[in-house]
PDB file of N, CA and C in Angstrom:
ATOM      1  N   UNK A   1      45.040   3.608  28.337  1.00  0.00           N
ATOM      2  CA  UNK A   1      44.388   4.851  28.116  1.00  0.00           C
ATOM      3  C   UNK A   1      43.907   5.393  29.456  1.00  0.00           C
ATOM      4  N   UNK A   2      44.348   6.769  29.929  1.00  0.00           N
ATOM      5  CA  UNK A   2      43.759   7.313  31.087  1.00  0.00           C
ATOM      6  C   UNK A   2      42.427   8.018  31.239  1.00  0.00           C
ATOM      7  N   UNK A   3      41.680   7.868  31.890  1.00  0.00           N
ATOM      8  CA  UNK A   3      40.815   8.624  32.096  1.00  0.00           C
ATOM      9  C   UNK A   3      40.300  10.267  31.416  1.00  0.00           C
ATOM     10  N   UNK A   4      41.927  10.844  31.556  1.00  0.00           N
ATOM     11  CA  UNK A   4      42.007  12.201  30.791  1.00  0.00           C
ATOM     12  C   UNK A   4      41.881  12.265  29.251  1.00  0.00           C
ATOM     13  N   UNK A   5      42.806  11.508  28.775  1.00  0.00           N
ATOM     14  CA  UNK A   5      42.243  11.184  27.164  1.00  0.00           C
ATOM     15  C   UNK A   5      41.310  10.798  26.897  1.00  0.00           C
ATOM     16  N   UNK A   6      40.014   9.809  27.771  1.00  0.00           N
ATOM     17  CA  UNK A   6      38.856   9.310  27.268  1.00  0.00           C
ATOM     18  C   UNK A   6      38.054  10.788  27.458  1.00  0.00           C
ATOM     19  N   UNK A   7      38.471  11.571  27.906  1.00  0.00           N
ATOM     20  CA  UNK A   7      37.484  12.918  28.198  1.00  0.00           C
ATOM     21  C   UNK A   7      37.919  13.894  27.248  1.00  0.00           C
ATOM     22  N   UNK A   8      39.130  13.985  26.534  1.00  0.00           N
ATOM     23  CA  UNK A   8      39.488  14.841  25.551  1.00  0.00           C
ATOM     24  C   UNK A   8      39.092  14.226  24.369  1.00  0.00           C
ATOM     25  N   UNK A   9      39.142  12.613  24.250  1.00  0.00           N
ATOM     26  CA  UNK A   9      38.450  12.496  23.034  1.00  0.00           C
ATOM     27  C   UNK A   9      37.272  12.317  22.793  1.00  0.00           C
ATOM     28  N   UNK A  10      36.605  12.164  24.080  1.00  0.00           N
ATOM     29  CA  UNK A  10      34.684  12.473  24.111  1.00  0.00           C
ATOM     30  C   UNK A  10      34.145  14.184  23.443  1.00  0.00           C
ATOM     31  N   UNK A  11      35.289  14.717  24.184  1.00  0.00           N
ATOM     32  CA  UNK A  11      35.021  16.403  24.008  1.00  0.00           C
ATOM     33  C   UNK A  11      35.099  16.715  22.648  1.00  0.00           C
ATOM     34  N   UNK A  12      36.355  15.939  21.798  1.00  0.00           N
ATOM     35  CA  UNK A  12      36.828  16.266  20.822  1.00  0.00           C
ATOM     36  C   UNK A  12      35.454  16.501  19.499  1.00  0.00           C
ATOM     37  N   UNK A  13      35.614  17.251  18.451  1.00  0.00           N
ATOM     38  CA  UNK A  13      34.910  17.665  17.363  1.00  0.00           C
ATOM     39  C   UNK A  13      34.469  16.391  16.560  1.00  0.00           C
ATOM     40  N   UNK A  14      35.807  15.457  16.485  1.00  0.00           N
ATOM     41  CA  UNK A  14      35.178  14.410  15.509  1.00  0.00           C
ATOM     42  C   UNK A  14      34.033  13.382  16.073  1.00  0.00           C
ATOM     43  N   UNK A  15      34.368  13.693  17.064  1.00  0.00           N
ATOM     44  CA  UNK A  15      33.468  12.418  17.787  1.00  0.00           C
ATOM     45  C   UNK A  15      31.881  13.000  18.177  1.00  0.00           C
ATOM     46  N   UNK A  16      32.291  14.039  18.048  1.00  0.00           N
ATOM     47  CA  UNK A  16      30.725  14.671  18.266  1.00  0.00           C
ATOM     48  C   UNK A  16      30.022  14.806  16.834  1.00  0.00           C
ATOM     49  N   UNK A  17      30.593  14.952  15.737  1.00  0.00           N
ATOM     50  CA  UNK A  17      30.449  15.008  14.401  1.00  0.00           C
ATOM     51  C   UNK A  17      29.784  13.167  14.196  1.00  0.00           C
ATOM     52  N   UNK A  18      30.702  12.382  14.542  1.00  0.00           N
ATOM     53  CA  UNK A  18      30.425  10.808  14.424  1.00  0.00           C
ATOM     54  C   UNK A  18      29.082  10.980  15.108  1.00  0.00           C
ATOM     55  N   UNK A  19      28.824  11.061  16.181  1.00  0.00           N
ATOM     56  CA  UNK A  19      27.934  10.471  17.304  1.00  0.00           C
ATOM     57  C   UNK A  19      26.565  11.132  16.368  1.00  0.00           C
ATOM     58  N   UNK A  20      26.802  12.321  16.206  1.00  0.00           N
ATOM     59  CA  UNK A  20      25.303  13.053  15.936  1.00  0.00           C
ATOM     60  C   UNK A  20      25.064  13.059  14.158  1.00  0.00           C
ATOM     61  N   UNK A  21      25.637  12.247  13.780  1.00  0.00           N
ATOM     62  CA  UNK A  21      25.322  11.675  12.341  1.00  0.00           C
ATOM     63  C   UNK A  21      24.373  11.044  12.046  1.00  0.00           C
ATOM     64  N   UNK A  22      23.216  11.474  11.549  1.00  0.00           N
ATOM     65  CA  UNK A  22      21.915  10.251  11.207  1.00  0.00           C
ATOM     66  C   UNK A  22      22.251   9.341  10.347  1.00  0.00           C
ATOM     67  N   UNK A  23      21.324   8.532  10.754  1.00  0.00           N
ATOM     68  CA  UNK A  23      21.351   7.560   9.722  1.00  0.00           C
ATOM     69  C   UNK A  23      20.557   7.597   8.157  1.00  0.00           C
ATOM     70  N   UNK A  24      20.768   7.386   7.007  1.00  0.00           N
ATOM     71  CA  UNK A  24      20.104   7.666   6.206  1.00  0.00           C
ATOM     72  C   UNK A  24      18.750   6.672   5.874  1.00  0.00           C
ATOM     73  N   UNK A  25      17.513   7.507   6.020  1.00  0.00           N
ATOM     74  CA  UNK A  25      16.667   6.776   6.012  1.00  0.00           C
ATOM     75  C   UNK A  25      16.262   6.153   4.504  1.00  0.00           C
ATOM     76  N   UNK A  26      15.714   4.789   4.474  1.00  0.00           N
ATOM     77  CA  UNK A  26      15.664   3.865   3.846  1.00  0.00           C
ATOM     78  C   UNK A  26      14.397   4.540   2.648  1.00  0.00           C
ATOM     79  N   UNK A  27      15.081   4.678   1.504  1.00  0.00           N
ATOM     80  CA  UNK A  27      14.072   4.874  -0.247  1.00  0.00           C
ATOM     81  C   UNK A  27      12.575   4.533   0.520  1.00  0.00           C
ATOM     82  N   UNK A  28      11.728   5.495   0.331  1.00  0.00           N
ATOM     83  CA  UNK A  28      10.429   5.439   0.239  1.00  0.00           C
ATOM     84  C   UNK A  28       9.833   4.138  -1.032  1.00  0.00           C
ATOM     85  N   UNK A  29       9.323   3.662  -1.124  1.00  0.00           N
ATOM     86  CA  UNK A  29       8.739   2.155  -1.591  1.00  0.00           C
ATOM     87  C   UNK A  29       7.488   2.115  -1.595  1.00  0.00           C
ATOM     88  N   UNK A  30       7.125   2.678  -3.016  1.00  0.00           N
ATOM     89  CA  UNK A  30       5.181   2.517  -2.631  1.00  0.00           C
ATOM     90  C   UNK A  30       4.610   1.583  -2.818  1.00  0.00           C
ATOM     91  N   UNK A  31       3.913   0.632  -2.082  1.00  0.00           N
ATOM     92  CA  UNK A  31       3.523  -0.448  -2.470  1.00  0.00           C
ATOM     93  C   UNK A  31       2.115  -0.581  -3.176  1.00  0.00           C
ATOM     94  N   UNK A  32       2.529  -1.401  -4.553  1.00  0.00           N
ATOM     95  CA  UNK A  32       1.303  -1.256  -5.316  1.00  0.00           C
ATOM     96  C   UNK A  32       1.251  -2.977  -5.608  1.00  0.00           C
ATOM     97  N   UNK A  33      -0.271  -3.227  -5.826  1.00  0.00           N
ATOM     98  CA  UNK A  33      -0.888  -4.484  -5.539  1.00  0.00           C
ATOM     99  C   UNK A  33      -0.853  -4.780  -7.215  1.00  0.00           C
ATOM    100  N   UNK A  34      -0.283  -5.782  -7.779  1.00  0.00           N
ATOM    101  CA  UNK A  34      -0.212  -6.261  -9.433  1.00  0.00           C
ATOM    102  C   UNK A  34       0.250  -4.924 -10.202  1.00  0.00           C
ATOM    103  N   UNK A  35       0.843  -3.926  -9.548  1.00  0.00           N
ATOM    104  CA  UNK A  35       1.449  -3.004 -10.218  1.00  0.00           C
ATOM    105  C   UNK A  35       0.593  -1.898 -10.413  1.00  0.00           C
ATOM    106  N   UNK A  36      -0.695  -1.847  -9.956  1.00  0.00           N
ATOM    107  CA  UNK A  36      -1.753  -1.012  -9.952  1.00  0.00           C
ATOM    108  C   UNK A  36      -1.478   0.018  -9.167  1.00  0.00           C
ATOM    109  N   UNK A  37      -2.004   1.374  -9.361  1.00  0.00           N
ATOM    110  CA  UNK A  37      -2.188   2.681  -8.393  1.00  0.00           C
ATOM    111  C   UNK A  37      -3.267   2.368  -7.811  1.00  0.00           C
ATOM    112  N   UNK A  38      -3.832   2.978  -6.740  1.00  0.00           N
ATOM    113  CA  UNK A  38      -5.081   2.793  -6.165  1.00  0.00           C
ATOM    114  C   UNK A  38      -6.281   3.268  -7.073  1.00  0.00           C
ATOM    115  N   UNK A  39      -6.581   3.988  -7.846  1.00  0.00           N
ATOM    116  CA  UNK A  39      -7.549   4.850  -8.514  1.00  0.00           C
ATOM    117  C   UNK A  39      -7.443   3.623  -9.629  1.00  0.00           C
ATOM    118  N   UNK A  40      -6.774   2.880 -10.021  1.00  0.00           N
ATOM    119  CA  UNK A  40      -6.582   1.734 -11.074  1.00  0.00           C
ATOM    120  C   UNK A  40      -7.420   0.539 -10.328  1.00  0.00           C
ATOM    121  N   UNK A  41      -7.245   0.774  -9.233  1.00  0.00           N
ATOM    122  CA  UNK A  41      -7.582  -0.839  -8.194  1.00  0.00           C
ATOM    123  C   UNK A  41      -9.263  -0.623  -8.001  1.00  0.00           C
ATOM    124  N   UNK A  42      -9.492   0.848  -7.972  1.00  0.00           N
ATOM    125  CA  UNK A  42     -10.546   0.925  -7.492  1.00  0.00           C
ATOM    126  C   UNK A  42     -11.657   0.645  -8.615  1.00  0.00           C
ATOM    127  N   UNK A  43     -10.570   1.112  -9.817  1.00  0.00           N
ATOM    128  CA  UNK A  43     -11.529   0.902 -11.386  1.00  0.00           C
ATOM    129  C   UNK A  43     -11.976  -0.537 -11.677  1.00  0.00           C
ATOM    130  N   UNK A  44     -11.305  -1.161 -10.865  1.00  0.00           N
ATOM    131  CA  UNK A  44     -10.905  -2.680 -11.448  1.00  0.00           C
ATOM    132  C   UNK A  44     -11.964  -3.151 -10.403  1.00  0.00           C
ATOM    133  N   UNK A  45     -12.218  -3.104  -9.071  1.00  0.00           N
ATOM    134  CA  UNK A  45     -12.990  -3.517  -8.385  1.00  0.00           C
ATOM    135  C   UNK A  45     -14.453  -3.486  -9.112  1.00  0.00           C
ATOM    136  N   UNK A  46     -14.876  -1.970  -9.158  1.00  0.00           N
ATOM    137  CA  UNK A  46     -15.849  -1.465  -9.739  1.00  0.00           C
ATOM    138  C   UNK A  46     -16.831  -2.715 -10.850  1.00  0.00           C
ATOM    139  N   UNK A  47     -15.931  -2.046 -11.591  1.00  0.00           N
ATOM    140  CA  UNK A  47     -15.711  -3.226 -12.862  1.00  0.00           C
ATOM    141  C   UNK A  47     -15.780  -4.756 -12.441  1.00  0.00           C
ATOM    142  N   UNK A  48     -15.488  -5.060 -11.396  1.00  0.00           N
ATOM    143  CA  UNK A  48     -15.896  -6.842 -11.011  1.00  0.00           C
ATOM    144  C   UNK A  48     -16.847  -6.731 -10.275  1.00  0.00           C
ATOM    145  N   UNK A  49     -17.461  -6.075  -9.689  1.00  0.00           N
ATOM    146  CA  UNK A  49     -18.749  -5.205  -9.039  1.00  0.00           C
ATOM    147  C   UNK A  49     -20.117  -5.578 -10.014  1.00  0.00           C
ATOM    148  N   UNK A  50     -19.448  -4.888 -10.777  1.00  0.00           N
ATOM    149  CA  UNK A  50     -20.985  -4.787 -12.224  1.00  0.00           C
ATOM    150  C   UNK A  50     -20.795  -5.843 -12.657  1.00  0.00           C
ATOM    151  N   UNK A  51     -19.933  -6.808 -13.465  1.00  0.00           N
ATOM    152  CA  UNK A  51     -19.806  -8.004 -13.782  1.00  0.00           C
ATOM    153  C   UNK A  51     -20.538  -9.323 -13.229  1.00  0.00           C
ATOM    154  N   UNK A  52     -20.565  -8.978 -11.372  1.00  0.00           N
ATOM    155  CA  UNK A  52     -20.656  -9.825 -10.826  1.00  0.00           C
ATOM    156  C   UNK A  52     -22.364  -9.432 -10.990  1.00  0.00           C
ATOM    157  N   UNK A  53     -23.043  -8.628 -10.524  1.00  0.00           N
ATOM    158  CA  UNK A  53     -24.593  -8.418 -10.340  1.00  0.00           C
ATOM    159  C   UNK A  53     -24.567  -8.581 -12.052  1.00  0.00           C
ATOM    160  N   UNK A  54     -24.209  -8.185 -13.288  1.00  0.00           N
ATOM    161  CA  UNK A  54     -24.592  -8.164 -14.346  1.00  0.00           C
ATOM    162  C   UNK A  54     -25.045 -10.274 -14.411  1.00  0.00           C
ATOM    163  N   UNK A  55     -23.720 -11.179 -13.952  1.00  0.00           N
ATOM    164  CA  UNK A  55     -23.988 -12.507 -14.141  1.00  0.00           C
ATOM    165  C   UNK A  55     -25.158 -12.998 -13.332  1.00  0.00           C
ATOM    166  N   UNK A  56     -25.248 -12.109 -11.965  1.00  0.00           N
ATOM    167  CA  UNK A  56     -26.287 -12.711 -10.897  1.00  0.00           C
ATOM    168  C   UNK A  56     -27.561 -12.488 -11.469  1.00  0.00           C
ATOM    169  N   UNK A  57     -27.463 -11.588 -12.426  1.00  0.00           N
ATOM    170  CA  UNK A  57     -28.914 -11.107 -12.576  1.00  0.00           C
ATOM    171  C   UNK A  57     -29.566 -12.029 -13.830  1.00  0.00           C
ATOM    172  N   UNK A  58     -28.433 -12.307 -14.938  1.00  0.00           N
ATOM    173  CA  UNK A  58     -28.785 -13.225 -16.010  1.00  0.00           C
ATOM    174  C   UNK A  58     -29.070 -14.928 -15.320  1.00  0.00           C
ATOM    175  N   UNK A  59     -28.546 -14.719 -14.535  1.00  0.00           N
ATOM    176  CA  UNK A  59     -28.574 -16.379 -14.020  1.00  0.00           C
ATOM    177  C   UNK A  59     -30.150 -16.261 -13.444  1.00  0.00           C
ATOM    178  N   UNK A  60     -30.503 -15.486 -12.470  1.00  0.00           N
ATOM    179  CA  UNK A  60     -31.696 -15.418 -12.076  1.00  0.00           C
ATOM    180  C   UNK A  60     -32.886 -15.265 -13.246  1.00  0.00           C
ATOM    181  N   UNK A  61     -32.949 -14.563 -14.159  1.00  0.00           N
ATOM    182  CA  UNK A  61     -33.699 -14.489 -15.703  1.00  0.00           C
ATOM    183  C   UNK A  61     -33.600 -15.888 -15.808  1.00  0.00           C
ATOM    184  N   UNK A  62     -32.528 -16.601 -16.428  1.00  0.00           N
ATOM    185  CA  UNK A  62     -32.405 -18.181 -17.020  1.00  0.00           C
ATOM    186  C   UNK A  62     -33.384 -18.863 -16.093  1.00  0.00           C
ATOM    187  N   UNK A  63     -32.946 -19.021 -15.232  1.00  0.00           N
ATOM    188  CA  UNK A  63     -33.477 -20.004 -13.941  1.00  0.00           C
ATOM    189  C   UNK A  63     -34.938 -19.655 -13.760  1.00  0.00           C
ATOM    190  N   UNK A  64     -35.113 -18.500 -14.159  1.00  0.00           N
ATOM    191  CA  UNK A  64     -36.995 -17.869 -13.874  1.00  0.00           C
ATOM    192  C   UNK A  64     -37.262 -17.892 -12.666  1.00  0.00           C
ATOM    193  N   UNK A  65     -36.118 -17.285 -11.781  1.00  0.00           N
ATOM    194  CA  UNK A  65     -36.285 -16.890 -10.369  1.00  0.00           C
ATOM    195  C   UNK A  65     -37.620 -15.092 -10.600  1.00  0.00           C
ATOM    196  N   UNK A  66     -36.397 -14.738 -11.183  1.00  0.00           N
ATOM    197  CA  UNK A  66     -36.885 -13.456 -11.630  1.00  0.00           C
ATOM    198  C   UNK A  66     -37.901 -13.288 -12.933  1.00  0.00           C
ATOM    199  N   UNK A  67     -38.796 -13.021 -13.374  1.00  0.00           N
ATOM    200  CA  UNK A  67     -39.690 -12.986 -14.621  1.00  0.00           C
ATOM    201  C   UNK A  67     -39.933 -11.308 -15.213  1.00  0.00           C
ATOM    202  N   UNK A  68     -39.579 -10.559 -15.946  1.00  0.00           N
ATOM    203  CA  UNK A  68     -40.055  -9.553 -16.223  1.00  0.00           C
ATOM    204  C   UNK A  68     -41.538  -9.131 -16.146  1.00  0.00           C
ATOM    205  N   UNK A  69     -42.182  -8.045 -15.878  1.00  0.00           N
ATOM    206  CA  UNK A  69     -43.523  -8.380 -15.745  1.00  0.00           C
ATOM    207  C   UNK A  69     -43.950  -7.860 -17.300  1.00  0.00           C
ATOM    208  N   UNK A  70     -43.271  -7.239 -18.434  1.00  0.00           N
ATOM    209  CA  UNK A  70     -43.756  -7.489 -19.213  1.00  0.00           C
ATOM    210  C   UNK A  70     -43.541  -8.768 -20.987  1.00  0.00           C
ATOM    211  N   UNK A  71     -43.105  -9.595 -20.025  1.00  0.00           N
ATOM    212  CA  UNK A  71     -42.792 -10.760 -20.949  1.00  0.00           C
ATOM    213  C   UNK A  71     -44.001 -12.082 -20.141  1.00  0.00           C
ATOM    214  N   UNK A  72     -44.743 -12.605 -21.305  1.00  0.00           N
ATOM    215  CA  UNK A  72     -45.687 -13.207 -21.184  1.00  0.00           C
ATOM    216  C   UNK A  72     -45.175 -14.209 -21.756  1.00  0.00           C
TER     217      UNK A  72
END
């Protein structure tokens, strides 16, 4: 191959068509944690939030850390 053909087929249409072809970018993929949306995740936190002070607070009552002041 001479020099002259590597320059006619650089010049050429197809090869400029090839070269400046993107690539197709890769499916968007939303990543969700146990299949949850975020506004689901956040409900769910919430919700183990109150659970958790709801148990801290009965445990402290039992134990008589805490005493109501009107229970005698």
């Amino acid at each position: 191959m001479s020099i002259d053909e590597l320059r006619e087929q650089a010049s050429s249409q197809e090869f400029l068509e090839d070269a400046l072809e993107p690539e197709p970018a890769p499916p968007y993929r939303e990543r969700r944690f146990l299949g949850l949306t975020a506004f689901q995740r956040f409900i769910l936190s919430l919700l183990l939030f109150f659970v958790t002070c709801l148990v801290g607070s009965f445990f402290l009552l039992v134990t008589q850390r805490v005493v109501f002041p009107f229970v005698n």
